[in-house]
Protein backbone atom coordinates (compact mmCIF):
# COMPACT_ATOMS: atom_id res chain seq x y z
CA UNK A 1 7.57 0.59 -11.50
CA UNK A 2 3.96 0.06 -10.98
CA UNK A 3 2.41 -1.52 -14.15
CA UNK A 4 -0.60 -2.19 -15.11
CA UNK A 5 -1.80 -6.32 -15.29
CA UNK A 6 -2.84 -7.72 -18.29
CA UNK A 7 -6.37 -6.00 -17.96
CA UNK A 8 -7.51 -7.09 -21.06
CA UNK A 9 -6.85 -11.14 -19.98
CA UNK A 10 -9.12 -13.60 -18.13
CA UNK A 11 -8.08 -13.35 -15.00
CA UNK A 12 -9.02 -17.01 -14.15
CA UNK A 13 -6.13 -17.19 -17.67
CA UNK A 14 -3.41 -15.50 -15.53
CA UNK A 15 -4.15 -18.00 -12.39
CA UNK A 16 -3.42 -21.03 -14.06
CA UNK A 17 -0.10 -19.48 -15.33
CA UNK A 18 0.48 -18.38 -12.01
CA UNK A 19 -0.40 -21.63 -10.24
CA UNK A 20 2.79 -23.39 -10.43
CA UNK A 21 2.76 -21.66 -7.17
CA UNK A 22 0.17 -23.66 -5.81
CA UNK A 23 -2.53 -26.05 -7.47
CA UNK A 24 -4.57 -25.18 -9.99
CA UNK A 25 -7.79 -23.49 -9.53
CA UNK A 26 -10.99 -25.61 -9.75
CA UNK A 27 -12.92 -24.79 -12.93
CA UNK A 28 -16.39 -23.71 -12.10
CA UNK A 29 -19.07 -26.39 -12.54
CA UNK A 30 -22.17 -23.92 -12.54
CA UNK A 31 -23.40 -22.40 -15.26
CA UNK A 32 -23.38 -18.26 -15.33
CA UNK A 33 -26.58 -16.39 -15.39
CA UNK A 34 -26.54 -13.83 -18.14
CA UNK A 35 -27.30 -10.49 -17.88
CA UNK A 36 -27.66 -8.56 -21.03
CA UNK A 37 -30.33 -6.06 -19.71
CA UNK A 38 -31.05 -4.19 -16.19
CA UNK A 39 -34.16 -6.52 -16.21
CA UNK A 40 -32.30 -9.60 -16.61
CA UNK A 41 -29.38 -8.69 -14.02
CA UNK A 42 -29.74 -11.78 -11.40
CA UNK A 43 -29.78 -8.65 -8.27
CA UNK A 44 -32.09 -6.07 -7.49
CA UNK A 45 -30.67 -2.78 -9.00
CA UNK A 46 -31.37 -0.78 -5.92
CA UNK A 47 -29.72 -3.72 -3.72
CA UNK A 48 -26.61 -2.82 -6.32
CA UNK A 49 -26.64 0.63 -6.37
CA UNK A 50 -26.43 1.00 -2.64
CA UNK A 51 -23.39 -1.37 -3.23
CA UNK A 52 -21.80 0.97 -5.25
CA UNK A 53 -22.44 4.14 -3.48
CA UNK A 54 -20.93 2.18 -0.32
CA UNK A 55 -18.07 1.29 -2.08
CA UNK A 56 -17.88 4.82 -2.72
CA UNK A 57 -18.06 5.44 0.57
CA UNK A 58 -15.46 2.79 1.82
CA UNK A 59 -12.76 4.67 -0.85
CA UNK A 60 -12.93 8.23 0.63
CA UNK A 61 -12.86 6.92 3.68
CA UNK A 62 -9.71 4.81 3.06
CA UNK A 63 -8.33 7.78 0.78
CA UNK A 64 -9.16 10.12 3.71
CA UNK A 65 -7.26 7.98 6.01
CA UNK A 66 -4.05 8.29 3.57
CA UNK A 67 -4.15 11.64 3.08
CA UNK A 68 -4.06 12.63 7.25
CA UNK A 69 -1.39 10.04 7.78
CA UNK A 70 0.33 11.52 5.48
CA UNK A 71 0.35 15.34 6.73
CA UNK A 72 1.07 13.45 10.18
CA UNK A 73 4.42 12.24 7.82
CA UNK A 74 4.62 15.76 7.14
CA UNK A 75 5.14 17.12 10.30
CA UNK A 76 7.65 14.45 11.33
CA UNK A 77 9.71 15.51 8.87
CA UNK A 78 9.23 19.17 9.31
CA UNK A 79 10.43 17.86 12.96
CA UNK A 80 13.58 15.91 11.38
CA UNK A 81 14.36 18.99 9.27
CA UNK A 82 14.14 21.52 12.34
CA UNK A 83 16.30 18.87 14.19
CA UNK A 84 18.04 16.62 12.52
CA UNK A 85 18.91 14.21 15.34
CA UNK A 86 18.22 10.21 15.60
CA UNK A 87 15.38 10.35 17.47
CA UNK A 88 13.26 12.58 15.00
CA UNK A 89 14.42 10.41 12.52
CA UNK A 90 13.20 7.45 13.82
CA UNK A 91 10.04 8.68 14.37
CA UNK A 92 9.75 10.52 10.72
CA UNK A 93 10.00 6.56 9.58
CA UNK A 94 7.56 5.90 11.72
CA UNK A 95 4.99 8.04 10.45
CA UNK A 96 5.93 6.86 7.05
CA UNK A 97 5.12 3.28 8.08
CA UNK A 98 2.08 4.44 9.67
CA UNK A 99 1.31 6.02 6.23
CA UNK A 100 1.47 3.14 4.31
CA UNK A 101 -1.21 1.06 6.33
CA UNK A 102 -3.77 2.94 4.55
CA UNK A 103 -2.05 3.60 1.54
CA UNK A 104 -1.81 0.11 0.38
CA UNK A 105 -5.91 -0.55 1.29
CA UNK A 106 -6.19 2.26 -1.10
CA UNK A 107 -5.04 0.56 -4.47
CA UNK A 108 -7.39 -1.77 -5.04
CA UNK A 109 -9.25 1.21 -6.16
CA UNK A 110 -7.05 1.32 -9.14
CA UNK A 111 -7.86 -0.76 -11.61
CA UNK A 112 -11.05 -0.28 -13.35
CA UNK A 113 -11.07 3.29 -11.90
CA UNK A 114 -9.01 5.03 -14.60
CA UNK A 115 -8.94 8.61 -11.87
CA UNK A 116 -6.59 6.36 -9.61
CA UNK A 117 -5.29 4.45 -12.15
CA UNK A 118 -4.33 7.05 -14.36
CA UNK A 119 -2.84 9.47 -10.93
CA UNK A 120 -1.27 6.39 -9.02
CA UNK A 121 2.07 6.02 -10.42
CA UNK A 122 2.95 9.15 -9.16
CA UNK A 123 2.80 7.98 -5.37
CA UNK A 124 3.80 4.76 -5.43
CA UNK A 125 6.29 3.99 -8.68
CA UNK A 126 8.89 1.79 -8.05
CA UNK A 127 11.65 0.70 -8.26
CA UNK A 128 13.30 3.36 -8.69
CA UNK A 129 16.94 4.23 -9.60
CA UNK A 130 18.43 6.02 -6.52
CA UNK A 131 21.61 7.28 -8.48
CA UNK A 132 18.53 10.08 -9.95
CA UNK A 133 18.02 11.62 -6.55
CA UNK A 134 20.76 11.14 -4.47
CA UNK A 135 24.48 9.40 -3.57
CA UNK A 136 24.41 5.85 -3.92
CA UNK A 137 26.88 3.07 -3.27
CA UNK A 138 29.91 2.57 -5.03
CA UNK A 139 29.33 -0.20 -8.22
CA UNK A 140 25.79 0.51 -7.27
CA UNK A 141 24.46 -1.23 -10.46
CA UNK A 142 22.32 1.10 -11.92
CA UNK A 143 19.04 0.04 -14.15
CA UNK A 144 20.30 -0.58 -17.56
CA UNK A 145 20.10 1.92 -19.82
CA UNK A 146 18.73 4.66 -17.83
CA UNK A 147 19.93 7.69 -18.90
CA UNK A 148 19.63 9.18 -15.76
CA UNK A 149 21.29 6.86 -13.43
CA UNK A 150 23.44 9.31 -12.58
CA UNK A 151 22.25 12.31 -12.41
CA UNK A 152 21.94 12.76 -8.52
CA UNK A 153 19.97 15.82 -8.38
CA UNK A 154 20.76 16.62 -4.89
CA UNK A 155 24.35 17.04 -6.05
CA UNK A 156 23.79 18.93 -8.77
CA UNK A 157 21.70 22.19 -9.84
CA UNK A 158 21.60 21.07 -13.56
CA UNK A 159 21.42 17.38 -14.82
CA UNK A 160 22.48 16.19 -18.63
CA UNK A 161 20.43 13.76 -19.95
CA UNK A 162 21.33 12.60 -23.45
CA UNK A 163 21.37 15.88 -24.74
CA UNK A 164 19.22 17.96 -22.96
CA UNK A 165 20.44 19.51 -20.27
CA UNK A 166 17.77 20.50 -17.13
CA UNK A 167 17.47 23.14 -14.07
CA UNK A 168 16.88 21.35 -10.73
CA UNK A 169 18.42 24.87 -8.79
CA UNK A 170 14.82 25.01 -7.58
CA UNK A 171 13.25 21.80 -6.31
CA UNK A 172 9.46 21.97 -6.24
CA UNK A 173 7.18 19.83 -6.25
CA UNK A 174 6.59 20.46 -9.63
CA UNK A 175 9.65 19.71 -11.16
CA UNK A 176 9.96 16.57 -9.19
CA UNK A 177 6.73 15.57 -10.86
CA UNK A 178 8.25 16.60 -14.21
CA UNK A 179 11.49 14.35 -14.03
CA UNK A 180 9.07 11.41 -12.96
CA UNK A 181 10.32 8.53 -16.30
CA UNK A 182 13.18 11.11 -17.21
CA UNK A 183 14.51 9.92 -20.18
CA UNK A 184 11.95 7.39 -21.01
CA UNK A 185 13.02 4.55 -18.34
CA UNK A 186 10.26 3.89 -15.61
CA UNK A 187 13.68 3.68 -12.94
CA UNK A 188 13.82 7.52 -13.09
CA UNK A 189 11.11 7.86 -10.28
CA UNK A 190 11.55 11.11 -8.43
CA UNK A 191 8.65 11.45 -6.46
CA UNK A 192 6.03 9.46 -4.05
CA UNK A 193 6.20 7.12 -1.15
CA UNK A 194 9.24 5.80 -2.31
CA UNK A 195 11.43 8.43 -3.10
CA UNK A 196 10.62 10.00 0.55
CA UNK A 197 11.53 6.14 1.60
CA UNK A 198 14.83 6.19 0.37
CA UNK A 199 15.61 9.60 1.70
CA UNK A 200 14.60 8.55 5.15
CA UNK A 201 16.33 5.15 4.86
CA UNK A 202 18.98 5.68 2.33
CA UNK A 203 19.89 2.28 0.62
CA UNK A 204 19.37 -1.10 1.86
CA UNK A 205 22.73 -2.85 0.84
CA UNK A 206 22.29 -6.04 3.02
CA UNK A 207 21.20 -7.94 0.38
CA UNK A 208 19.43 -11.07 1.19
CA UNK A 209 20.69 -10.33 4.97
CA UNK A 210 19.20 -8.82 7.69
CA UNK A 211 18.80 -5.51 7.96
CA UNK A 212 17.14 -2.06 6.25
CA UNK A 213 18.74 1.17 4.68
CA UNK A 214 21.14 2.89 7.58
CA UNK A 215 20.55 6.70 6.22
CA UNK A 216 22.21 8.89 9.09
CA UNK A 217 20.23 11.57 10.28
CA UNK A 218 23.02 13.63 9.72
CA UNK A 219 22.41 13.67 6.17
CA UNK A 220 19.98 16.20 7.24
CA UNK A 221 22.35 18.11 9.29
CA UNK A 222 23.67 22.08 8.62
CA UNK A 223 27.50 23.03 8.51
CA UNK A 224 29.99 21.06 9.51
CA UNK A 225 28.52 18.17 10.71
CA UNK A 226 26.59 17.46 7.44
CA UNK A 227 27.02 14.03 5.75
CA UNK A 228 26.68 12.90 2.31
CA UNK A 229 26.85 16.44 1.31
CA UNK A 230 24.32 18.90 0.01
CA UNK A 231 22.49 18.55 3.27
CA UNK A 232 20.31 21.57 2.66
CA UNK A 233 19.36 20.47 -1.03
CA UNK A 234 18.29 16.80 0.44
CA UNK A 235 16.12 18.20 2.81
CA UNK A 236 14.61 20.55 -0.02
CA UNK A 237 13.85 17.49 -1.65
CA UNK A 238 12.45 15.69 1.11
CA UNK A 239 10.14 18.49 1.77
CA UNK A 240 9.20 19.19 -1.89
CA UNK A 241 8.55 15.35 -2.31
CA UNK A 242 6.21 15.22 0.76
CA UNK A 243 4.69 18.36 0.18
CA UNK A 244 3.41 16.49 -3.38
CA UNK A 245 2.50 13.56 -2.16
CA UNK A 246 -0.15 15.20 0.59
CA UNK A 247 -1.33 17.33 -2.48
CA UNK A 248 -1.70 14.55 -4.13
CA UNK A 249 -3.82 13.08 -1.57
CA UNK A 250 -6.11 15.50 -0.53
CA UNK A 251 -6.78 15.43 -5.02
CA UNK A 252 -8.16 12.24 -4.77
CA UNK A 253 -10.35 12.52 -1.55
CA UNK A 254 -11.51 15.40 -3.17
CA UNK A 255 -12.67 12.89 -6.02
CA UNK A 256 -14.19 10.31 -3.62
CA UNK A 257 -16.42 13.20 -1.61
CA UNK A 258 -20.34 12.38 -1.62
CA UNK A 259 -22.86 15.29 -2.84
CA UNK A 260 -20.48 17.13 -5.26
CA UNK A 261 -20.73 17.76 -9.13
CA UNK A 262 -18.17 16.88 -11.71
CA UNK A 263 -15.75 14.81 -9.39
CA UNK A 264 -15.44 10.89 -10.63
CA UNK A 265 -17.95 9.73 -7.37
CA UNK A 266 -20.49 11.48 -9.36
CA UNK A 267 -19.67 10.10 -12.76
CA UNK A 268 -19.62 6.24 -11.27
CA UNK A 269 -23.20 6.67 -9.25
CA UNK A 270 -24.53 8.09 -12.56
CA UNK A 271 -23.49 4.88 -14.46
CA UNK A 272 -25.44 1.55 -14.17
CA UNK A 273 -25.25 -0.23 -10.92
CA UNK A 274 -23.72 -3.50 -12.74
CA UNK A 275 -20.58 -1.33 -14.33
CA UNK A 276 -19.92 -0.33 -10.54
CA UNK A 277 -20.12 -4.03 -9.67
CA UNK A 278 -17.51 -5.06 -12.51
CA UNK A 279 -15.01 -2.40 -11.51
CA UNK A 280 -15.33 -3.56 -7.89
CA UNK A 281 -14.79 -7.08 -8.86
CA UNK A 282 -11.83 -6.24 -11.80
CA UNK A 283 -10.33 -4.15 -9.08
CA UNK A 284 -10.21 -6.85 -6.55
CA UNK A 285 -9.24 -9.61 -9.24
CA UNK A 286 -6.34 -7.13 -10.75
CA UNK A 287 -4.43 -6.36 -8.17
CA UNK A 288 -4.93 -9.93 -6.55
CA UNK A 289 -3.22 -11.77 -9.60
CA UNK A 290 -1.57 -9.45 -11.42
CA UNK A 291 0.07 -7.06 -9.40
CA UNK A 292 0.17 -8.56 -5.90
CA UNK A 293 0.76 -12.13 -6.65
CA UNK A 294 2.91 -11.37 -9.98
CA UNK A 295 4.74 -7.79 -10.35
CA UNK A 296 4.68 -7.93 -6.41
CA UNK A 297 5.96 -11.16 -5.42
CA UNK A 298 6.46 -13.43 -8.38
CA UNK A 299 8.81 -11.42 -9.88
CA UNK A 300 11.23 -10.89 -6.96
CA UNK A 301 10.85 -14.87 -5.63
CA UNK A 302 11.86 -16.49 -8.97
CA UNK A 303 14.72 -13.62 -9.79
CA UNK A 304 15.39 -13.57 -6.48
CA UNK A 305 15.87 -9.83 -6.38
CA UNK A 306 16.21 -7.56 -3.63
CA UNK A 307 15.95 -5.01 -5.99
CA UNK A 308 12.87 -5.99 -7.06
CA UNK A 309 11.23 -6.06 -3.46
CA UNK A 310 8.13 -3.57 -2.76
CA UNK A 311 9.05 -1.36 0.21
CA UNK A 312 12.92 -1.96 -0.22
CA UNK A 313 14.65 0.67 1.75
CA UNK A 314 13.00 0.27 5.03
CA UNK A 315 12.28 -3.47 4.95
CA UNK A 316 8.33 -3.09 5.25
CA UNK A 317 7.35 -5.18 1.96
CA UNK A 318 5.25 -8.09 4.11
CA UNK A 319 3.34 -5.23 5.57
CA UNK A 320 2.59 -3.44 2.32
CA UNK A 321 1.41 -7.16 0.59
CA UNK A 322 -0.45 -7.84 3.78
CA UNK A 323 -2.36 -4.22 3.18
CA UNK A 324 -3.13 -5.12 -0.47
CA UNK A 325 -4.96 -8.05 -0.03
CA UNK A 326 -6.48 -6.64 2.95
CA UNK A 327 -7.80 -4.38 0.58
CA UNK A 328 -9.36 -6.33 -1.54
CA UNK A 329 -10.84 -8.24 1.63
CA UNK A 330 -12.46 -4.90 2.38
CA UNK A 331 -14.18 -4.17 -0.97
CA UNK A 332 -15.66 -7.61 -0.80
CA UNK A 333 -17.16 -7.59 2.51
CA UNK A 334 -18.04 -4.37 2.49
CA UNK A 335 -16.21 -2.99 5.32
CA UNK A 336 -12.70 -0.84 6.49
CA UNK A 337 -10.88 -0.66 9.62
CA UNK A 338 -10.22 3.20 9.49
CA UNK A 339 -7.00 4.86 11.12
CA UNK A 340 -9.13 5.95 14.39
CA UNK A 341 -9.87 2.26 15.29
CA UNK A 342 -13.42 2.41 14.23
CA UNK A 343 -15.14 0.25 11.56
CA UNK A 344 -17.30 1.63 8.45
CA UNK A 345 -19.29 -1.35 7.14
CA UNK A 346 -22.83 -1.05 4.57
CA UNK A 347 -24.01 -3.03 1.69
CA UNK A 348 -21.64 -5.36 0.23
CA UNK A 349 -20.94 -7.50 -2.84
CA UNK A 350 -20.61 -10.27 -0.17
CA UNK A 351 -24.53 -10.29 0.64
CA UNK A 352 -25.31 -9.93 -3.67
CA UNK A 353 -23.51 -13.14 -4.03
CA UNK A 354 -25.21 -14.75 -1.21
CA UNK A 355 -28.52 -13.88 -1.84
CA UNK A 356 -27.97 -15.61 -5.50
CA UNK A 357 -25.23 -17.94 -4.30
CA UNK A 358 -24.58 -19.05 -1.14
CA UNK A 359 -21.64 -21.09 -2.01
CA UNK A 360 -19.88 -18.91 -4.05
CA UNK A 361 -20.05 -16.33 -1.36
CA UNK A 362 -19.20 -19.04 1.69
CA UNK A 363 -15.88 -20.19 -1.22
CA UNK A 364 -15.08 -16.52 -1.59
CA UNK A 365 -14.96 -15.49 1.99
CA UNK A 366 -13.56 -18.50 2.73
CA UNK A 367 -10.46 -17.91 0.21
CA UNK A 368 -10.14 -14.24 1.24
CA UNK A 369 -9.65 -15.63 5.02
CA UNK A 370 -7.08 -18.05 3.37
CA UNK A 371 -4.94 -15.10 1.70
CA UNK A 372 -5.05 -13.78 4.79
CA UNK A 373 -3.69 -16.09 6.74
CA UNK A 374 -0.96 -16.72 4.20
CA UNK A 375 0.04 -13.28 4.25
CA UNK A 376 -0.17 -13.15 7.70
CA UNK A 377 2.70 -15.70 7.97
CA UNK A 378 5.05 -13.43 6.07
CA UNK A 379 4.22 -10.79 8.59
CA UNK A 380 5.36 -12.87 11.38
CA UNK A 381 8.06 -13.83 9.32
CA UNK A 382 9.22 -10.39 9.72
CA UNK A 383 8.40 -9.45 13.24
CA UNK A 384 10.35 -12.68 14.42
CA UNK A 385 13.28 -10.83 12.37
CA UNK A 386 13.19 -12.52 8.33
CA UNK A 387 11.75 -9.74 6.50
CA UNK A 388 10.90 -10.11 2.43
CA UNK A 389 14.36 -9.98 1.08
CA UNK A 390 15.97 -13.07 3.24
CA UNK A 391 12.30 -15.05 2.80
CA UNK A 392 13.29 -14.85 -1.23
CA UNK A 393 16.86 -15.70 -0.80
CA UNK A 394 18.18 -18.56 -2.66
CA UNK A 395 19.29 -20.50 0.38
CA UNK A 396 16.24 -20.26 2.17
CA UNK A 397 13.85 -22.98 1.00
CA UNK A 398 11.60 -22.68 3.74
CA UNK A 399 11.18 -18.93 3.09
CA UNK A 400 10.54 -19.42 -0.50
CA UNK A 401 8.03 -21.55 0.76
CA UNK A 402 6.08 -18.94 2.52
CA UNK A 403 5.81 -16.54 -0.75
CA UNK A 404 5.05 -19.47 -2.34
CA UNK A 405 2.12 -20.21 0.05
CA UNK A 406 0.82 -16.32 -0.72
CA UNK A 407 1.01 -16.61 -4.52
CA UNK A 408 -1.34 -19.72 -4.15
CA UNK A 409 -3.96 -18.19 -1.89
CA UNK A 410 -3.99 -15.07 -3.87
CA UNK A 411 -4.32 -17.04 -7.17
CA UNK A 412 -7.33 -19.64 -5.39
CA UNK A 413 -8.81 -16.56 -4.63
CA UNK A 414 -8.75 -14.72 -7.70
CA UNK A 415 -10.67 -18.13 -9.34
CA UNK A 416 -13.44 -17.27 -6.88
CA UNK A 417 -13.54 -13.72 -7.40
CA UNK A 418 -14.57 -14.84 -11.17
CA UNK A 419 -16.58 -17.43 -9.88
CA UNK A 420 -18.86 -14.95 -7.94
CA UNK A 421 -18.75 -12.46 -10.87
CA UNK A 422 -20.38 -14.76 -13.11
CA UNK A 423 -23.20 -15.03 -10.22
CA UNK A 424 -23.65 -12.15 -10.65
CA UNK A 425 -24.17 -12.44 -14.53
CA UNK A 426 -20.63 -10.58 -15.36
CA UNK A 427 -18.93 -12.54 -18.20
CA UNK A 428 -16.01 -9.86 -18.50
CA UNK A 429 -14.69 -7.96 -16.02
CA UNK A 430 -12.24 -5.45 -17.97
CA UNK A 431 -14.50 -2.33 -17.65
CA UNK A 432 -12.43 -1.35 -21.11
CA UNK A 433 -13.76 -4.06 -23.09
CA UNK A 434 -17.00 -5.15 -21.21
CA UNK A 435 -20.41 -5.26 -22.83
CA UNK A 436 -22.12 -1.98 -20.58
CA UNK A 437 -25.55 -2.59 -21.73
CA UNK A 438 -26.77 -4.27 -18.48
């Protein structure tokens, strides 16, 4: 499941207890400018508010992307469904792996940004207890606890959980979103990216081996030649859960779009410049340390978990890392490769921090290139055939090694993300907590 860092900590805190990964990061030996009034602010407030709108600009665009990827992902599957056949399959996971290349630029619009933050977990929550949707594995072992484990809705047109016992006859998109945490347990994840990637891949049970979910395409077939049973309920599902998550999409452009009245682009252009700056910054720094280099890849390289491994069923995790801190690359510098090959670039918080500090910019850029590269590795990792899962594998020291290398670049570069924060006169970064009055 997708939770939220430990907002309301330094974030330069969380690096050194993340840096056993790597070395520590170098305190800063400059003293902050402070900035307890617009007049005092070390930028020019038009210079920052121009920032802002273009950050504005670079999240529609990126949400945009995302949201016609995914109605491409809907029409694969509307081609699966029609046809369930190998072919259409293959290329329905193909258009969900196109889909993610945007998606994962998208979140480092969550944190600070309570609109995403608050409407994210309904895309992307995981992991997620398959036994809830569909079959599974025998001595699949289920979360613990979850009361739903079981419950396979596909299977079954009424579920018991604990005592209450529920209708799924109908699967809509709205009751998917309703059984999203059934129970209470953050497993019981029934919608999103996820759930559509486990119905496309079915589970990956190679453990640290090589090798992705092997979901037949006949799980999607009529009559007879149906397998895994209740082939015309799983592709009810499949369509209900897509048929959200492009809803869900074309929601948040919707809040992103330039010119309109009560969406939350309005709402952050109407604050003061600096507040846009800090949730830019928290943003990057967030899912950076918290969520990329912990919940992301911490977590799964010292449990050594398959299970806890981002994009588990279809073996894309290195990709959807890669995306992340490509993300927060983007926010930095201003700039976003969009799905049509063309590049949207304007004002950035790269040329605030130069103009006040050159070096802090040239150690920022120069740590963002380093993350890069680092993550980069784990991509070709993959593409020379050792995805995520076998890097983290207990026998595989040189693997580790690689993960290890990301963690470290991720937490450097979160140390220079605060570094070029207090540049620009922004002591605390947690939007929540912050002092607003500059």
């Amino acid at each position: 499941m997708l939770r939220t860092p430990l907002a309301t900590a330094s974030l330069l805190a969380l690096a050194i207890t993340l840096a056993g990964c790597g070395e520590s990061p170098a305190p800063s030996t400059q003293a902050a400018p402070t900035a307890n009034s617009a007049s005092s602010a070390p930028f020019e407030q038009a210079a920052a508010q121009a920032v802002v709108k273009h950050y504005a600009d670079l999240a529609l665009a990126v949400f945009s992307d995302a949201h016609s990827t995914a109605l491409a992902l809907q029409q694969a599957i509307e081609t699966l469904l029609a046809e369930p056949n190998e072919a259409n399959l293959q290329a329905a996971r193909n258009a969900w792996l196109a889909a993610r290349t945007p998606y994962m630029q998208s979140e480092v619009f969550r944190f600070g940004n309570p609109v995403v933050d608050d409407w994210e977990g309904q895309l992307n929550a995981w992991p997620l207890d398959e036994g809830l949707i569909d079959y599974v594995a025998a001595g699949y072992d289920h979360a613990q606890g979850n009361p739903g484990a079981t419950a396979n809705i596909i299977a079954n047109q009424t579920i018991q959980v604990g005592e209450d016992s529920l209708d799924v006859s109908t699967l809509t998109p709205q009751l998917l979103a309703s059984l999203n945490e059934l129970g209470g347990s953050e497993a019981n994840v029934a919608t999103g990216y996820h759930a559509i990637e486990f119905l496309l891949w079915g589970q990956d049970l190679n453990g640290s081996a090589a090798g992705a979910g092997n979901r037949p395409a006949s799980d999607y077939a009529q009559g007879e030649a149906c397998s895994g049973g209740h082939c015309e309920r799983r592709a009810q599902y499949l369509r209900a859960a897509t048929e959200l998550l492009v809803s869900d999409l074309a929601e948040m452009v919707g809040q992103w779009q330039a010119n309109q009245t009560g969406n939350y682009r309005a709402s952050l252009e109407a604050e003061p410049a600096a507040n846009g700056l800090r949730k830019m910054l928290f943003g990057m720094g967030s899912l950076s340390l918290g969520e990329l280099a912990g919940e992301r890849m911490k977590v799964a390289l010292e449990a050594q978990s398959t299970e806890d491994e981002h994009d588990c069923f279809s073996d894309n995790t290195h990709n959807s890392h890669y995306y992340n801190a490509k993300g927060v690359q983007n926010v930095y510098l201003g700039q976003y490769q969009k799905a049509d090959g063309s590049l949207l670039s304007g004002p950035s918080l790269a040329s605030l921090v130069a103009k006040i500090d050159a070096t802090a910019d040239q150690q920022l850029q120069a740590d963002l290139q380093a993350t890069d590269k680092a993550l980069q590795a784990m991509v070709d990792s993959a593409e020379q055939g050792q995805h995520f899962d076998q890097l983290i594998a207990a026998d595989n020291s040189a693997g580790q090694q690689i993960v290890r290398n990301a963690i470290a670049a991720l937490v450097k570069q979160t140390a220079s993300i605060e570094q070029a924060a207090a540049r620009l006169g922004i002591s605390d970064l947690n939007p929540d907590t912050a002092d607003h009055s500059f």
